[in-house]
C-alpha atoms as a PDB file:
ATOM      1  CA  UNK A   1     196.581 209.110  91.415  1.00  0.00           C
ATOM      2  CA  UNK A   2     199.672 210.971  92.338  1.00  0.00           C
ATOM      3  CA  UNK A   3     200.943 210.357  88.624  1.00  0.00           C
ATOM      4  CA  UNK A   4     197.556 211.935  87.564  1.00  0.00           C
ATOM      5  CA  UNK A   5     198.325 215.098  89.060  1.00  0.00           C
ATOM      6  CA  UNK A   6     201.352 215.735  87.709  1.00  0.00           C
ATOM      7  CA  UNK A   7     200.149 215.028  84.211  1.00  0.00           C
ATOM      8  CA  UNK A   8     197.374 217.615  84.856  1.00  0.00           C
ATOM      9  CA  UNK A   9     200.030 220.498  85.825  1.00  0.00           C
ATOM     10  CA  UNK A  10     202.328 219.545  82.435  1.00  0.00           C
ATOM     11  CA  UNK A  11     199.083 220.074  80.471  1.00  0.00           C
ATOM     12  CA  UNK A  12     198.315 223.056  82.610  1.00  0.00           C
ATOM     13  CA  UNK A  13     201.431 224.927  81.760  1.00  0.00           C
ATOM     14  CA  UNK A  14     201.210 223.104  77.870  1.00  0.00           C
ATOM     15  CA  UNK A  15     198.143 224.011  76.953  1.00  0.00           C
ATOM     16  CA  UNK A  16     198.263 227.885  76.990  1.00  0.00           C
ATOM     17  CA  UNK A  17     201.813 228.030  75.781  1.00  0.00           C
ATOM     18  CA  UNK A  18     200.677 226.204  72.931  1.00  0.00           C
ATOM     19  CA  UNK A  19     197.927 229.157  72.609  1.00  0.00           C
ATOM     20  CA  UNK A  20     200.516 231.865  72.972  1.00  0.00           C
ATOM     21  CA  UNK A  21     203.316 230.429  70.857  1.00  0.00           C
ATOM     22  CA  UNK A  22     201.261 229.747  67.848  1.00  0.00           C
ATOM     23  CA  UNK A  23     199.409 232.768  68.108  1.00  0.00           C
ATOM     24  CA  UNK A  24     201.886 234.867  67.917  1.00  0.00           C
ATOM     25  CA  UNK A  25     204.199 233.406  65.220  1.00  0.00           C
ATOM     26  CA  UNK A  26     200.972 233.149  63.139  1.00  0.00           C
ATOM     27  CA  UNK A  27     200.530 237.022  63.865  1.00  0.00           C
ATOM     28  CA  UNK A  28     204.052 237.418  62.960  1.00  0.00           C
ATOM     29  CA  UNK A  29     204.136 235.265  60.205  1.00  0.00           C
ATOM     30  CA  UNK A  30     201.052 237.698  58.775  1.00  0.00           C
ATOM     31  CA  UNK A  31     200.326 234.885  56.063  1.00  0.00           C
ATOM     32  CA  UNK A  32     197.722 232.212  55.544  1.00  0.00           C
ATOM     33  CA  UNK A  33     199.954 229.433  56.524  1.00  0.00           C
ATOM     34  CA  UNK A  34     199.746 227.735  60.241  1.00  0.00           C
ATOM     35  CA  UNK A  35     203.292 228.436  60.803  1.00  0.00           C
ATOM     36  CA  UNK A  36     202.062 228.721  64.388  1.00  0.00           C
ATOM     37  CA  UNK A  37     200.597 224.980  64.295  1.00  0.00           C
ATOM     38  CA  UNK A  38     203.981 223.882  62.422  1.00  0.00           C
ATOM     39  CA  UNK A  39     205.946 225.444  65.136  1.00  0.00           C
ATOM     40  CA  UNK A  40     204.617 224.116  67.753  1.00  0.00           C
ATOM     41  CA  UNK A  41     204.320 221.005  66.233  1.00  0.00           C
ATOM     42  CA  UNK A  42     208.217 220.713  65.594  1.00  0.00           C
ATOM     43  CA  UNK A  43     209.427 222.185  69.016  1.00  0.00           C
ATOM     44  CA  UNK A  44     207.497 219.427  70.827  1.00  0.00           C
ATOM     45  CA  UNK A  45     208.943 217.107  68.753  1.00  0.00           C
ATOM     46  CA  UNK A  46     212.551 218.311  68.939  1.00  0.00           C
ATOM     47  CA  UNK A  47     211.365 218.654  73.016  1.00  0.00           C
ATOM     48  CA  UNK A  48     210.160 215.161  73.123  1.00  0.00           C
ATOM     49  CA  UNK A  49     213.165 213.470  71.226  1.00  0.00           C
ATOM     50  CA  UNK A  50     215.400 215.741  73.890  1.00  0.00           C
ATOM     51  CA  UNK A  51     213.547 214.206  76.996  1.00  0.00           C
ATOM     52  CA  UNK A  52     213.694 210.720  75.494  1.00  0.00           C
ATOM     53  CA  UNK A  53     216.929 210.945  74.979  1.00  0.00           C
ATOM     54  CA  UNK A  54     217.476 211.925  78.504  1.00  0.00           C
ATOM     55  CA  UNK A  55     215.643 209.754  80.048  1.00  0.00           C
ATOM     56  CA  UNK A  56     217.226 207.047  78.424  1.00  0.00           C
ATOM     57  CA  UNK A  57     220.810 208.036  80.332  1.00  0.00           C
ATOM     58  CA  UNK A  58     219.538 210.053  83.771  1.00  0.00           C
ATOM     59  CA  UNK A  59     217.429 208.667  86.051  1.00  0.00           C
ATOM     60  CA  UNK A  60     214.487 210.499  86.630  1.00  0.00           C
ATOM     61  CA  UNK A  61     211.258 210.305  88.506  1.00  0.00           C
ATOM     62  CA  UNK A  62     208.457 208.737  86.462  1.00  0.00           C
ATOM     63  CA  UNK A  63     206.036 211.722  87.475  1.00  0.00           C
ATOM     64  CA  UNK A  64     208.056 213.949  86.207  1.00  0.00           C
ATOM     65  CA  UNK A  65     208.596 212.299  83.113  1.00  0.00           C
ATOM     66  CA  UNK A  66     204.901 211.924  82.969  1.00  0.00           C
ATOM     67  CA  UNK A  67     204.488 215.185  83.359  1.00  0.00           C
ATOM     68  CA  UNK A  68     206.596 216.170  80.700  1.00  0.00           C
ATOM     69  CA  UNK A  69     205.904 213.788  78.553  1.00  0.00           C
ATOM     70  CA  UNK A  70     202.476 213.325  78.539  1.00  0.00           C
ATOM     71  CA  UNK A  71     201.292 216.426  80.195  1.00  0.00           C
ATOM     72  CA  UNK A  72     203.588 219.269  79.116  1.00  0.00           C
ATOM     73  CA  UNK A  73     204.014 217.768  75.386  1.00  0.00           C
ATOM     74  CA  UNK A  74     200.749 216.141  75.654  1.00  0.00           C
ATOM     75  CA  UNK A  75     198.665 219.378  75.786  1.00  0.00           C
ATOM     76  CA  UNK A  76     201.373 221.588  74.354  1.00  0.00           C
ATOM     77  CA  UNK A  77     201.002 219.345  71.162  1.00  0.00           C
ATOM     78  CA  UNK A  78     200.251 215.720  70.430  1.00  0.00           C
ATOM     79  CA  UNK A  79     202.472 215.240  67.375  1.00  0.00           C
ATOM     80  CA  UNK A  80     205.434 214.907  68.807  1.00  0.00           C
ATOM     81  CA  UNK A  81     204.423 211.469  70.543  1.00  0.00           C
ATOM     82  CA  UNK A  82     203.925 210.539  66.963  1.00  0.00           C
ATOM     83  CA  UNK A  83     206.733 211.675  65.652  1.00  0.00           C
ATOM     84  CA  UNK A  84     208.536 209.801  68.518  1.00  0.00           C
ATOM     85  CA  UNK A  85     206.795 206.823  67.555  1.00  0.00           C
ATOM     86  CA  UNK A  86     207.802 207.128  63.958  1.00  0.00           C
ATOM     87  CA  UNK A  87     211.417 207.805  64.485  1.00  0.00           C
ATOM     88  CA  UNK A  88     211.324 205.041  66.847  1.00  0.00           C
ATOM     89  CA  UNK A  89     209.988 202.502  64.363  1.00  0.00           C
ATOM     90  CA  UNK A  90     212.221 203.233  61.557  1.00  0.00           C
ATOM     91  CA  UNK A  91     215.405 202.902  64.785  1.00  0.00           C
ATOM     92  CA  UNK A  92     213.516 199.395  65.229  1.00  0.00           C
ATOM     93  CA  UNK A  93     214.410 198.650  61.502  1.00  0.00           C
ATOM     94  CA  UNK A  94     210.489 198.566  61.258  1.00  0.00           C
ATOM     95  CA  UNK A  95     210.598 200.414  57.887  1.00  0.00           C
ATOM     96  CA  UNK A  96     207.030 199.406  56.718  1.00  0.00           C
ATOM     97  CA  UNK A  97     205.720 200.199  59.895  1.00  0.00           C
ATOM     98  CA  UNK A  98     207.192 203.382  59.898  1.00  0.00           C
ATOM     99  CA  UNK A  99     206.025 204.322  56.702  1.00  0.00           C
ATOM    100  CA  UNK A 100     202.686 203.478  57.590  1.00  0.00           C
ATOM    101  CA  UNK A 101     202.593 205.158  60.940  1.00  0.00           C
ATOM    102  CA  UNK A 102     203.486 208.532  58.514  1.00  0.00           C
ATOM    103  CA  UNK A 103     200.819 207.866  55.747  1.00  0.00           C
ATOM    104  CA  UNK A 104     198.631 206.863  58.092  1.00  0.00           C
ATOM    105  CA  UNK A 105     198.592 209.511  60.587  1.00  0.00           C
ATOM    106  CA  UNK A 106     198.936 212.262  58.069  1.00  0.00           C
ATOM    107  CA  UNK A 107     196.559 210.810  55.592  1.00  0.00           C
ATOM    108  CA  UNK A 108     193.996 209.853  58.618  1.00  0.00           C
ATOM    109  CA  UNK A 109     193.893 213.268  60.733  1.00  0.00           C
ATOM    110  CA  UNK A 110     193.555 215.196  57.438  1.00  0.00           C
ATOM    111  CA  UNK A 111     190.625 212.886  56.390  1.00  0.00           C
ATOM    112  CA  UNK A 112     189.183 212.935  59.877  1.00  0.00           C
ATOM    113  CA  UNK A 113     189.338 216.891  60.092  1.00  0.00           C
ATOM    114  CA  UNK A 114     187.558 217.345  56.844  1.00  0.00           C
ATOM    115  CA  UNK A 115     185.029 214.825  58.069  1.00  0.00           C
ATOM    116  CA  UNK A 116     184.239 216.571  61.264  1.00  0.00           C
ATOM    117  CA  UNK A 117     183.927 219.823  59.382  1.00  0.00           C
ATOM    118  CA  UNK A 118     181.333 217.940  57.136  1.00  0.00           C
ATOM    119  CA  UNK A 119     179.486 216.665  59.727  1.00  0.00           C
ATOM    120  CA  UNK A 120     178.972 219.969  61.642  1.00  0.00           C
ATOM    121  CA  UNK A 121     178.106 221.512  58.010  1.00  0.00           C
ATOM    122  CA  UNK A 122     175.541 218.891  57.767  1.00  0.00           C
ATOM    123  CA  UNK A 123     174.586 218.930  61.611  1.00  0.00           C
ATOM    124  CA  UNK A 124     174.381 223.059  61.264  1.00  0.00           C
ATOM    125  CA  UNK A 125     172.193 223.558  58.273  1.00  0.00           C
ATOM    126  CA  UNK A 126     169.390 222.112  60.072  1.00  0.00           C
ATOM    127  CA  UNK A 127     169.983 224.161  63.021  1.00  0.00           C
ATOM    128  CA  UNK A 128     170.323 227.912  62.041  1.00  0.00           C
END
């Protein structure tokens, strides 16, 4: 339970940085690209590889890894687990794997996405 909690403050503070980082650099960015999304996206990755990393040589309290990890990173955004995951794969020497953890994902999400858009297209012409 105690581990619980600290993954709800990590997402706590994640979550609306996420909001504030990516709005603004999309404001900034003035253009029709998510560089907001993209940046984001990278940081927690870069974040996530840094914390791995350092976990990996300093002891450190598994709440507060789990609150960094999957709280903070979780909320803040959820593609740097994958990216983890990837990277981790191809360190394996699990090259296929890797590969197909990247086509996957990518290929998957994007499909997914346009799916749920579909459906509430579908869902919402019945109910305007």
């Amino acid at each position: 339970m105690k581990e619980i909690l600290f993954i709800a403050i990590g997402g706590s503070i994640g979550a609306p940085l996420r909001y504030l980082v990516s709005k603004n650099i999309n404001i900034l960015s003035g253009g029709s690209f998510p560089y907001g999304t993209l940046a984001v996206n990278v940081a927690g990755s870069i974040i996530i590889g840094f914390l791995f990393s350092l976990f990996s040589t300093v002891a450190v309290d598994s709440n507060y890894k789990a609150m960094l990890t999957i709280g903070f990173l979780g909320a803040f955004t959820t593609f740097s687990s994958y990216s983890l995951e990837t990277v981790n794969l191809f360190s394996a020497g699990e090259y296929l794997y890797g590969i197909l953890n990247f086509v996957m994902n990518n290929v998957l999400a994007i499909t997914g996405a346009f799916i749920g858009i579909m459906i509430f297209r579908f869902i919402h012409q019945f109910i305007k």
